[in-house]
PDB file of N, CA and C in Angstrom:
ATOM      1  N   UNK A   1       0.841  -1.172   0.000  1.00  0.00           N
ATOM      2  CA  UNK A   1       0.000   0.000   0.000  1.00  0.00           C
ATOM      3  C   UNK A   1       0.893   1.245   0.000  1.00  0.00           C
ATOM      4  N   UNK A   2       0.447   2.589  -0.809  1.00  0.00           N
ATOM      5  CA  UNK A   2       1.244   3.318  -1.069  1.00  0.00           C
ATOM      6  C   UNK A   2       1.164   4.597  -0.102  1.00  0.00           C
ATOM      7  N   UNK A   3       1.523   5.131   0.628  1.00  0.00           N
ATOM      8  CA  UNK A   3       1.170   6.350   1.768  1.00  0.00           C
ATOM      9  C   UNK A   3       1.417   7.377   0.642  1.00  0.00           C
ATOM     10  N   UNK A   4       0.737   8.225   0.774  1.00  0.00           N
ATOM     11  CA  UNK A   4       0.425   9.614   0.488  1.00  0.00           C
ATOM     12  C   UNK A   4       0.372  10.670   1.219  1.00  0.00           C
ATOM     13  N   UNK A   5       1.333  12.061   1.058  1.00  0.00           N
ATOM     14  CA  UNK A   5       1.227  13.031   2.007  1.00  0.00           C
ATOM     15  C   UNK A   5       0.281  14.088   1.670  1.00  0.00           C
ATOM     16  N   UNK A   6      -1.254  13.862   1.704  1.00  0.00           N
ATOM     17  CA  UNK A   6      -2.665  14.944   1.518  1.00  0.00           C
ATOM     18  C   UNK A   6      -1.939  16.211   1.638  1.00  0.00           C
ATOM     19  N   UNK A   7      -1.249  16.311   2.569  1.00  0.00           N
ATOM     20  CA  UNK A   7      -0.826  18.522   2.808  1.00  0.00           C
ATOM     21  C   UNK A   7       0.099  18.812   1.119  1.00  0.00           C
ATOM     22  N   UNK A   8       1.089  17.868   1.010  1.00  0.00           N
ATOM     23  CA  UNK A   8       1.575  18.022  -0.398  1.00  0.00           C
ATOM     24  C   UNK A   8       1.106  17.939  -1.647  1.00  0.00           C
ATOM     25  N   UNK A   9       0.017  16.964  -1.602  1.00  0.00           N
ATOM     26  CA  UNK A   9      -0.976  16.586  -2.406  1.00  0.00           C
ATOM     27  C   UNK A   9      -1.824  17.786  -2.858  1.00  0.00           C
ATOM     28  N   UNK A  10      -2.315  18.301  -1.681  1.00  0.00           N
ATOM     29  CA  UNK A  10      -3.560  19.276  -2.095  1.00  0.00           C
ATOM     30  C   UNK A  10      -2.831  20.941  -2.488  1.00  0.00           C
ATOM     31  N   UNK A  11      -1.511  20.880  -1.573  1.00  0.00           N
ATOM     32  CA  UNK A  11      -0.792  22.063  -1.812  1.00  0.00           C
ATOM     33  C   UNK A  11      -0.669  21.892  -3.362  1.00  0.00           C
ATOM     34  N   UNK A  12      -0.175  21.240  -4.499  1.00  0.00           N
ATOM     35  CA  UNK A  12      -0.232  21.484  -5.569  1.00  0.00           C
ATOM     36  C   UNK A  12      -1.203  21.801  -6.364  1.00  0.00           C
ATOM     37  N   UNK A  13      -2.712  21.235  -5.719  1.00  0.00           N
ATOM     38  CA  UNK A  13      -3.971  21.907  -6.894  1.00  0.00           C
ATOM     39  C   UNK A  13      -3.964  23.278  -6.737  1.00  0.00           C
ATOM     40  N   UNK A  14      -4.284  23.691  -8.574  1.00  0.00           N
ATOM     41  CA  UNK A  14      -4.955  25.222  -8.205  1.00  0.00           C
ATOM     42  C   UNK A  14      -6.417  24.948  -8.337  1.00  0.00           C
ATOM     43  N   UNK A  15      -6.288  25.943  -6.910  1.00  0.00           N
ATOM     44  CA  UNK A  15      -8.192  25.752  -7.318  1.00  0.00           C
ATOM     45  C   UNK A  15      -8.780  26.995  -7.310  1.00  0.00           C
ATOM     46  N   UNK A  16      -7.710  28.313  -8.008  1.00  0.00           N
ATOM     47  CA  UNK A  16      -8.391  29.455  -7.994  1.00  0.00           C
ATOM     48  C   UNK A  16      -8.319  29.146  -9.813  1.00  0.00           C
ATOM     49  N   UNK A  17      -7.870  28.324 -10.311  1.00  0.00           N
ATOM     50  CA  UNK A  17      -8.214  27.936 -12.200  1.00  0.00           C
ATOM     51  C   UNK A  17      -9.477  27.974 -12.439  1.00  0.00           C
ATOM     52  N   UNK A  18     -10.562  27.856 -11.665  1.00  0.00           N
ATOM     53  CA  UNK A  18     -11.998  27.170 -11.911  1.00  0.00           C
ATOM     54  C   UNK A  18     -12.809  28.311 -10.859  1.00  0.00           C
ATOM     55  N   UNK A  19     -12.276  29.295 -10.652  1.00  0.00           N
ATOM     56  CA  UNK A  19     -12.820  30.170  -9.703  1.00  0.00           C
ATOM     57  C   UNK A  19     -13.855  31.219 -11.134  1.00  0.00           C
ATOM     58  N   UNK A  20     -14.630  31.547 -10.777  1.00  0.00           N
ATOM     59  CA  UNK A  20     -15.149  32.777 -12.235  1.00  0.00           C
ATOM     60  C   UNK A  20     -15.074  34.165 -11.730  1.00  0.00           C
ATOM     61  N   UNK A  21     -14.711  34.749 -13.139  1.00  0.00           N
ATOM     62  CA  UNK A  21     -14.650  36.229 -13.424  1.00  0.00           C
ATOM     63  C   UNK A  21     -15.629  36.673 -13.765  1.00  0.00           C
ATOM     64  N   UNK A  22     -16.351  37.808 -13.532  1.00  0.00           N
ATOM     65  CA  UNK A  22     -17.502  38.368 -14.318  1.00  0.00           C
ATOM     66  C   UNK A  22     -16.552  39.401 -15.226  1.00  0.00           C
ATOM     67  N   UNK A  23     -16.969  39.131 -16.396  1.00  0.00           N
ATOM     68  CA  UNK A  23     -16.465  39.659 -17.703  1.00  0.00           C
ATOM     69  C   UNK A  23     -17.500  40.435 -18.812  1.00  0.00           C
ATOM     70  N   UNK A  24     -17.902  41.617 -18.140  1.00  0.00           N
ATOM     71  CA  UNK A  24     -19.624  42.251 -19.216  1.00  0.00           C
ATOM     72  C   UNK A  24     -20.688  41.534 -18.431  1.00  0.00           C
ATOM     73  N   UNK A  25     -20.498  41.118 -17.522  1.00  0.00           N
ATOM     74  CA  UNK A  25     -21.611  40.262 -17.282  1.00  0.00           C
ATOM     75  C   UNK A  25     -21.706  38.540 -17.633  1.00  0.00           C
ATOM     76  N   UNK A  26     -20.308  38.580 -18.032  1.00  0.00           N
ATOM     77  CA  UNK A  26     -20.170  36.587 -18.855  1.00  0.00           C
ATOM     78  C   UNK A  26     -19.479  36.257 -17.603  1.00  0.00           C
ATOM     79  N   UNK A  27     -19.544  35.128 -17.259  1.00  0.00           N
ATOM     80  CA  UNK A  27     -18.865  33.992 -16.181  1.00  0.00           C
ATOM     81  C   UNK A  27     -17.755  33.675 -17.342  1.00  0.00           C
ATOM     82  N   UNK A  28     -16.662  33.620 -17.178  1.00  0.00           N
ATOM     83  CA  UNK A  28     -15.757  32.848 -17.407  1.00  0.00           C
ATOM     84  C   UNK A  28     -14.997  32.600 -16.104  1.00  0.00           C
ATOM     85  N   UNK A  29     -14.285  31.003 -16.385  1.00  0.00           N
ATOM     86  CA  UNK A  29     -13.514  30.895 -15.055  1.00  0.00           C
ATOM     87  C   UNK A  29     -12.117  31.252 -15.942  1.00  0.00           C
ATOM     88  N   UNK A  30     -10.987  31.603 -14.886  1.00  0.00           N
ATOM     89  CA  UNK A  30     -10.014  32.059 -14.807  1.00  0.00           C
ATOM     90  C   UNK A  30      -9.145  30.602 -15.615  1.00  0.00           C
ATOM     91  N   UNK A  31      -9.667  29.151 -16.057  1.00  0.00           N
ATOM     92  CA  UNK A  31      -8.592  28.810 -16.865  1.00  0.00           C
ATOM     93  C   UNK A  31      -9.113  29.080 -18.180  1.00  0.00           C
ATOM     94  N   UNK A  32     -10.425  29.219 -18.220  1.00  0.00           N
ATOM     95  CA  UNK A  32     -11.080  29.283 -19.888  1.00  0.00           C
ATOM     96  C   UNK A  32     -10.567  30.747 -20.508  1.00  0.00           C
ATOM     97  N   UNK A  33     -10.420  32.031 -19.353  1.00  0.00           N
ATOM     98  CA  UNK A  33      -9.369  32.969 -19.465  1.00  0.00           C
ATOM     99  C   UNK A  33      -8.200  32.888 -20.574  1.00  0.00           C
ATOM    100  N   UNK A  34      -7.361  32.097 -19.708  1.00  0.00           N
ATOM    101  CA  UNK A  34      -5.761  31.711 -19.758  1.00  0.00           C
ATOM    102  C   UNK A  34      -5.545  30.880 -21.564  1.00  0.00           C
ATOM    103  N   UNK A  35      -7.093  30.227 -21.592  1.00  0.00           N
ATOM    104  CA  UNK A  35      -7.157  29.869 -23.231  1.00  0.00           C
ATOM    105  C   UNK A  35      -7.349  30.817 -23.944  1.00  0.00           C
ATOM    106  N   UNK A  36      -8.008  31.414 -23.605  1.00  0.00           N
ATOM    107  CA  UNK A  36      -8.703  32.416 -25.077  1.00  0.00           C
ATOM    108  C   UNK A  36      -7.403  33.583 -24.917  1.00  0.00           C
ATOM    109  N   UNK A  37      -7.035  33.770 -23.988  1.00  0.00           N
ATOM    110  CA  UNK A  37      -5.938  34.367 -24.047  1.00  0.00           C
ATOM    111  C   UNK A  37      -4.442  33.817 -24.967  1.00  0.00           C
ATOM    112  N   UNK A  38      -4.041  32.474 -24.717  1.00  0.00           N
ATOM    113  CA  UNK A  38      -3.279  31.870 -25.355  1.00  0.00           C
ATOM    114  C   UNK A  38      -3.718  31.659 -27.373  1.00  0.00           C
ATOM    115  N   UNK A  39      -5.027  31.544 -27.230  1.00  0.00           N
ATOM    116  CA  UNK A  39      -4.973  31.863 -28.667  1.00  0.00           C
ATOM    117  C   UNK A  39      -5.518  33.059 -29.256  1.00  0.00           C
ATOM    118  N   UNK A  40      -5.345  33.857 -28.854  1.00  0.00           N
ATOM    119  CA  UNK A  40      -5.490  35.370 -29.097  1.00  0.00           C
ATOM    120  C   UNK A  40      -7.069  35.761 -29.204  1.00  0.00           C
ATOM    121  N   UNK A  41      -7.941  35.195 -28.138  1.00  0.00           N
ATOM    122  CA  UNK A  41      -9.390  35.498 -28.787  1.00  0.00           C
ATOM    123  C   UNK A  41     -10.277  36.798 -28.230  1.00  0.00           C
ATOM    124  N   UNK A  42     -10.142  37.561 -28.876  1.00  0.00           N
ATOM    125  CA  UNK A  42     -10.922  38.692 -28.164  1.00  0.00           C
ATOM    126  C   UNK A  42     -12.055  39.004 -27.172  1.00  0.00           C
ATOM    127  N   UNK A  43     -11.855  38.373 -26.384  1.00  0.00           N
ATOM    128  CA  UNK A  43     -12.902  37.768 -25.295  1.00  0.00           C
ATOM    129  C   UNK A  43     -13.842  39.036 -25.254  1.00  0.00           C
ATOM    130  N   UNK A  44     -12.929  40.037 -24.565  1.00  0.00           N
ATOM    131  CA  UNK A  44     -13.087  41.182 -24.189  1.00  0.00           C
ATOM    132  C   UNK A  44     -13.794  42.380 -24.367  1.00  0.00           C
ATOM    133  N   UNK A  45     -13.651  41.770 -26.184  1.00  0.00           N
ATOM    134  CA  UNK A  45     -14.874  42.954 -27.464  1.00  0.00           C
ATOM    135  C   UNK A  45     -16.100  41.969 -27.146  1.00  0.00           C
ATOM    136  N   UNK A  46     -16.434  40.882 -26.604  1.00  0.00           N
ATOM    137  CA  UNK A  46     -17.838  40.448 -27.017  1.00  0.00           C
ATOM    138  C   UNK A  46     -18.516  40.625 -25.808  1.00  0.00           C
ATOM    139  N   UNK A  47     -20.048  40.601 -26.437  1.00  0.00           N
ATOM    140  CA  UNK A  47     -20.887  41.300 -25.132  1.00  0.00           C
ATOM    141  C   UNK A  47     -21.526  39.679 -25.011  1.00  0.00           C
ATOM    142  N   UNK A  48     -21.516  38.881 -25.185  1.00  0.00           N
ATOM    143  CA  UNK A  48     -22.153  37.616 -24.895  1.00  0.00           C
ATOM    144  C   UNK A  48     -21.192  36.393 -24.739  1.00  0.00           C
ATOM    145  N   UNK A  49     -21.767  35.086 -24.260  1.00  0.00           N
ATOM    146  CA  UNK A  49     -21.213  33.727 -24.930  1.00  0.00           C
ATOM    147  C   UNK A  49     -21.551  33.290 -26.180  1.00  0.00           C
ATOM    148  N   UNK A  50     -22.230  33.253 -26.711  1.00  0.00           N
ATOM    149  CA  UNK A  50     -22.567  33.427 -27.847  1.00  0.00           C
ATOM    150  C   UNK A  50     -21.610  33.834 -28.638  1.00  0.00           C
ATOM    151  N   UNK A  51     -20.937  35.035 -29.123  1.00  0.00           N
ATOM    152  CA  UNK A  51     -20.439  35.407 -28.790  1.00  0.00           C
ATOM    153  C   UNK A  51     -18.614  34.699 -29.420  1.00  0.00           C
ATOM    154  N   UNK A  52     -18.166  34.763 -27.729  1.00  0.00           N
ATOM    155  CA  UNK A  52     -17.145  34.084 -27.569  1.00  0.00           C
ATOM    156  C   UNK A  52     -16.999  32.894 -28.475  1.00  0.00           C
ATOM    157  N   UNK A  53     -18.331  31.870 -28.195  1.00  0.00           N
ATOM    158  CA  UNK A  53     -18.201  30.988 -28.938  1.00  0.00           C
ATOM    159  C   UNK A  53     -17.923  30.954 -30.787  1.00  0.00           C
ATOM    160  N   UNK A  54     -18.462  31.902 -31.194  1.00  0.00           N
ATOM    161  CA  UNK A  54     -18.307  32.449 -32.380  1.00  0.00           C
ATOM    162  C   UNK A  54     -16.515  32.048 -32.635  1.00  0.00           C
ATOM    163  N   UNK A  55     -15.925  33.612 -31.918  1.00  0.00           N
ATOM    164  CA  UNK A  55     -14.930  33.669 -32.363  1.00  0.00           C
ATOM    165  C   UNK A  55     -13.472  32.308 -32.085  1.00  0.00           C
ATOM    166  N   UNK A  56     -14.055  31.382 -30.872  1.00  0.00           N
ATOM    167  CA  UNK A  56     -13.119  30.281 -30.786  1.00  0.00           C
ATOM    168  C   UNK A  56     -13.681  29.351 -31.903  1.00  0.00           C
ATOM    169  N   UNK A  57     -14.902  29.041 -32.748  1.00  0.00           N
ATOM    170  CA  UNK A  57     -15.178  28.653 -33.887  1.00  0.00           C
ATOM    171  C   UNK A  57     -14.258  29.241 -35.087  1.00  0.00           C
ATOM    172  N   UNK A  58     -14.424  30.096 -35.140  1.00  0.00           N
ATOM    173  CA  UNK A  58     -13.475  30.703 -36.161  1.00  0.00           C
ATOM    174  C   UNK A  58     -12.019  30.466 -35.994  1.00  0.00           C
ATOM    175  N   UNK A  59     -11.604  30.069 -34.912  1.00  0.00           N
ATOM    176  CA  UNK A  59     -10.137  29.862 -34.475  1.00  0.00           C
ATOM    177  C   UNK A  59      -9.974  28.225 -34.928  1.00  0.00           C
ATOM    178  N   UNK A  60     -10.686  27.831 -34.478  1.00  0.00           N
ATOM    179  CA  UNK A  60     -10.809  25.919 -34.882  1.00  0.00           C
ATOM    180  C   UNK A  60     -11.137  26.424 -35.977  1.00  0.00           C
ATOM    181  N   UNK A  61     -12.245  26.658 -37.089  1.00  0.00           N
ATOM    182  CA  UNK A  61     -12.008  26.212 -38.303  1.00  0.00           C
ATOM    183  C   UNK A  61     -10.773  26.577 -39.218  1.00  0.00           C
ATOM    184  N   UNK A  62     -10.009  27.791 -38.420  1.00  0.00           N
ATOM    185  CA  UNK A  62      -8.972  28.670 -39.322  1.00  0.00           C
ATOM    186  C   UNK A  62      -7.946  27.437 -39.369  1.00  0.00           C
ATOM    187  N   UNK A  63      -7.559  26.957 -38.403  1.00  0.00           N
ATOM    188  CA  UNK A  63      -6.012  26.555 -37.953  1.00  0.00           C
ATOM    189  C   UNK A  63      -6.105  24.891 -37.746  1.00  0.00           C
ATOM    190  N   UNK A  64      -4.666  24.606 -38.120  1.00  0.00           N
ATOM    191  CA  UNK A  64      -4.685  23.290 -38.165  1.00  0.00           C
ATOM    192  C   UNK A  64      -3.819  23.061 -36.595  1.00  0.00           C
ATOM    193  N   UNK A  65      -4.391  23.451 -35.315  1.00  0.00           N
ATOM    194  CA  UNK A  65      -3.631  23.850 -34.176  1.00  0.00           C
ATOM    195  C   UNK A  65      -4.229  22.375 -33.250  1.00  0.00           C
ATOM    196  N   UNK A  66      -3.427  22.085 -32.470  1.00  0.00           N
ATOM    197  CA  UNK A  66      -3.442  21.059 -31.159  1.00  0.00           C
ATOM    198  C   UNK A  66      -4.133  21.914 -30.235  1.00  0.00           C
ATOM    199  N   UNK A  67      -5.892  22.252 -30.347  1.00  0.00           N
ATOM    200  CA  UNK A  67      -6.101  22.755 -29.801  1.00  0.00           C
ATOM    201  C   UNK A  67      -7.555  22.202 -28.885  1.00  0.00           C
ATOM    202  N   UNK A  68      -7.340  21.002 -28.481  1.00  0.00           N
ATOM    203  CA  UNK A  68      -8.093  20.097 -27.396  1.00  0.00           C
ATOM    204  C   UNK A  68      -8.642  21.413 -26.258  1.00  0.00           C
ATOM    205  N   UNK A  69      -7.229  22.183 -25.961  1.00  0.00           N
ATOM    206  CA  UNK A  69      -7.927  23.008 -24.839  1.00  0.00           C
ATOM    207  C   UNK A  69      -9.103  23.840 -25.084  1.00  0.00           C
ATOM    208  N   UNK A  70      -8.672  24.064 -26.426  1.00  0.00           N
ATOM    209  CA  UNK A  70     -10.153  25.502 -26.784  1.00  0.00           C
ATOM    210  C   UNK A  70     -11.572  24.632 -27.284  1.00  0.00           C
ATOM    211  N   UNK A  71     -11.364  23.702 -27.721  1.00  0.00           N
ATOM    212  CA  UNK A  71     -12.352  22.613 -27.676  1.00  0.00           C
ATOM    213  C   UNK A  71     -12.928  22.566 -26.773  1.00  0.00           C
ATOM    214  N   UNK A  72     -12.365  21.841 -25.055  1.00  0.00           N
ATOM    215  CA  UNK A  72     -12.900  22.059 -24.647  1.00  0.00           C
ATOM    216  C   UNK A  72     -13.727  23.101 -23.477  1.00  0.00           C
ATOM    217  N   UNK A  73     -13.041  24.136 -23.628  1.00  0.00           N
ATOM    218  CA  UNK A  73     -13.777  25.486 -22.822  1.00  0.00           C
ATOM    219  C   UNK A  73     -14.937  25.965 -23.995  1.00  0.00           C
ATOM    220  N   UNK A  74     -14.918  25.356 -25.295  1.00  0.00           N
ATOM    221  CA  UNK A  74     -16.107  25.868 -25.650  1.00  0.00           C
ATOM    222  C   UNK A  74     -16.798  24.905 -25.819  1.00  0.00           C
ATOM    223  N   UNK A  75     -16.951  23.869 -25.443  1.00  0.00           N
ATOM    224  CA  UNK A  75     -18.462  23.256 -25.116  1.00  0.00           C
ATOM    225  C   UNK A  75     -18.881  23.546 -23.536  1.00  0.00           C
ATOM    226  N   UNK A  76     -17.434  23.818 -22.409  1.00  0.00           N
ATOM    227  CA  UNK A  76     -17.703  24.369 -21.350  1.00  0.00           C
ATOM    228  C   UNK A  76     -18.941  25.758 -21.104  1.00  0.00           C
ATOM    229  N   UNK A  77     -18.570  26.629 -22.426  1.00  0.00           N
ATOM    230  CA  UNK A  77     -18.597  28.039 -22.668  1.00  0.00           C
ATOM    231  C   UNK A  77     -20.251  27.461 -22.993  1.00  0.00           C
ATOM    232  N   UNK A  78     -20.552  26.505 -24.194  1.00  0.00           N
ATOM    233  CA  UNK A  78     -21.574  26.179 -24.690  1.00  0.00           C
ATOM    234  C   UNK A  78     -23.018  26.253 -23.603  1.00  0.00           C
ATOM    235  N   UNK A  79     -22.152  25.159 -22.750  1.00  0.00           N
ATOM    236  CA  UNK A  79     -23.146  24.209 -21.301  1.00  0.00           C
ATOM    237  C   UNK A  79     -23.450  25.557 -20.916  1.00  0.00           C
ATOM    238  N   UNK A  80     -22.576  26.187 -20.865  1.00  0.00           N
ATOM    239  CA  UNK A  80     -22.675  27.383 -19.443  1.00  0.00           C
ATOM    240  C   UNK A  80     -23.868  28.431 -20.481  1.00  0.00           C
ATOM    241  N   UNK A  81     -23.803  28.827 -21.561  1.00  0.00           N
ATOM    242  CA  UNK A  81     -24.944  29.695 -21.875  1.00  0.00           C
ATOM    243  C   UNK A  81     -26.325  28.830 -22.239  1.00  0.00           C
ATOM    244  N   UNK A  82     -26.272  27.632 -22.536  1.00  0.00           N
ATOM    245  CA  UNK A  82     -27.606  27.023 -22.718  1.00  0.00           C
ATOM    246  C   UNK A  82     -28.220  27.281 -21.437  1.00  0.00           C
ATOM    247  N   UNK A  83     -27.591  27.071 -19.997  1.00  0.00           N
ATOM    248  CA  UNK A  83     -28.387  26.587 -19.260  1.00  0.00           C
ATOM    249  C   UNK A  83     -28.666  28.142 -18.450  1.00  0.00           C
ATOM    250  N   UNK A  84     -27.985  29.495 -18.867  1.00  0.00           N
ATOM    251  CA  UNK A  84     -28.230  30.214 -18.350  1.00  0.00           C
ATOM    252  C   UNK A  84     -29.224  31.187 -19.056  1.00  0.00           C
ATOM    253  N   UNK A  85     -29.597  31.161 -20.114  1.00  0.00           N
ATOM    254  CA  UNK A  85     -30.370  31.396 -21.539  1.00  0.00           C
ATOM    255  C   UNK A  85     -31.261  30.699 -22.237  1.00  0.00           C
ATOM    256  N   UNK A  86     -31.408  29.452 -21.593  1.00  0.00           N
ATOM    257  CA  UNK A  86     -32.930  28.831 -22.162  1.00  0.00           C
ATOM    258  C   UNK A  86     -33.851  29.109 -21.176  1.00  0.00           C
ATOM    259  N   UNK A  87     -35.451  29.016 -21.568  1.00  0.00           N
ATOM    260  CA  UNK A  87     -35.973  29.692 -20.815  1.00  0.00           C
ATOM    261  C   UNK A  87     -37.261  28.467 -19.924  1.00  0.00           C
ATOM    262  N   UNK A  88     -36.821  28.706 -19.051  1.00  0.00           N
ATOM    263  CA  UNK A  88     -37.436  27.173 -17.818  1.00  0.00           C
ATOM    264  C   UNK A  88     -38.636  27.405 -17.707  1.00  0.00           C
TER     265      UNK A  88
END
């Protein structure tokens, strides 16, 4: 059986990555940030998710890029405006 030291363990998560920003009024968390930032996406000019999602579409169809991460913050991005924008 393998012992594990939890204080070292947990000292390495970040768990302010998954914390959210209000951005215009958009939730993004602080790693979906750190993406759209890394591929240059103008988060900043858009007033929606909607939006956002647009322009990381346009980034995937442009580029032939290893880009799993922006993949997935925009179905993240997706979940997060369906369920805050359909109407219950």
């Amino acid at each position: 059986m393998t012992d594990y030291n939890i204080e070292e363990l947990v000292s390495q998560i970040d768990f302010s990555k998954n914390s959210f920003q209000d951005i215009h009024g958009m939730m993004l968390t602080n790693y979906e940030i750190d993406v759209l930032k890394k591929y240059q996406i103008p988060y900043l000019n858009c007033n929606s998710l909607k939006e956002i999602i647009y322009e990381i579409e346009e980034v995937l169809m442009d580029g032939d890029l290893d880009s799993d991460d922006l993949e997935s913050i925009s179905k993240s991005i997706s979940e997060r405006d369906y369920y805050q924008n359909t109407n219950k």
